[in-house]
Protein backbone atom coordinates (compact mmCIF):
# COMPACT_ATOMS: atom_id res chain seq x y z
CA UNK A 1 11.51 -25.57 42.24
CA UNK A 2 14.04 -25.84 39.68
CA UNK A 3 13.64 -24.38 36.27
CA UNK A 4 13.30 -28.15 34.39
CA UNK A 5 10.57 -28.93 36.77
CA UNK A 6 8.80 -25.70 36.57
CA UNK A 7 8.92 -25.93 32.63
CA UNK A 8 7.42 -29.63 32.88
CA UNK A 9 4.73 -28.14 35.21
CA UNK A 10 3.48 -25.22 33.13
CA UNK A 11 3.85 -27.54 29.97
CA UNK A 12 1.30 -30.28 31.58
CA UNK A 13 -0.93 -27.61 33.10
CA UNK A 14 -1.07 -26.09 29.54
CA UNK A 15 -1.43 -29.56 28.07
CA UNK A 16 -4.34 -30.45 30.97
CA UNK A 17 -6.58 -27.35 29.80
CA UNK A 18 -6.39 -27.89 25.81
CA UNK A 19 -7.57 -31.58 25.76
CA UNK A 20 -10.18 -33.52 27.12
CA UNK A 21 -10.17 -35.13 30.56
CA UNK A 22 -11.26 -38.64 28.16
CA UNK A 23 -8.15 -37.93 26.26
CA UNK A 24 -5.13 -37.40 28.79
CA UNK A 25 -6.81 -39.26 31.41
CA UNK A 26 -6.52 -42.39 28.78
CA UNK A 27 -2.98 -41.49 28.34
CA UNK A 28 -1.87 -41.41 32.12
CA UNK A 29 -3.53 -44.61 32.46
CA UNK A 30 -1.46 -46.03 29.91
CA UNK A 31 1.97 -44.76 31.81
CA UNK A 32 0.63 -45.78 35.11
CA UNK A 33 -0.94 -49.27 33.79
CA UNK A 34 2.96 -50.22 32.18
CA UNK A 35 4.46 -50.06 35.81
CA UNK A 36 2.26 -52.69 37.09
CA UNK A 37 2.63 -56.61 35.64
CA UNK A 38 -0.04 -57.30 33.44
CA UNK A 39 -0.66 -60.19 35.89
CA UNK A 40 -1.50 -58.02 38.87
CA UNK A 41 -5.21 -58.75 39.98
CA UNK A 42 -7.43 -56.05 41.66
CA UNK A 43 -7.51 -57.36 44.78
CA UNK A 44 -3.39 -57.43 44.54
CA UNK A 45 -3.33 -54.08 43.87
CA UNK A 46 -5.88 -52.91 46.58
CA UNK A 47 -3.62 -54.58 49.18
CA UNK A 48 -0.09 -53.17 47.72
CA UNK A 49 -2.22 -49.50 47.45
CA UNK A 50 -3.38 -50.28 51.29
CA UNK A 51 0.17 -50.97 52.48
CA UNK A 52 1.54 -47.17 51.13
């Protein structure tokens, strides 16, 4: 593992135990919610999740 990604581990690992699950479970949902179209219905995404 390269130093950069080693860093970015220990930093989220350190970040993961100091705040609530509520609080940086809330912000990964907003990083992984921007990557989909706003448009994109459950059932759409079930069937894109069930093709990986």
């Amino acid at each position: 593992m390269d130093a950069e990604r080693e860093q970015f581990v220990k930093k989220w690992a350190e970040y993961v135990k100091t705040h609530s699950d509520k609080e940086w479970s809330r912000q990964q949902n907003v990083v992984i919610g921007g990557q989909f179209p706003s448009s994109l219905t459950k059932e759409q995404y079930l069937k894109m999740k069930a093709e990986f």
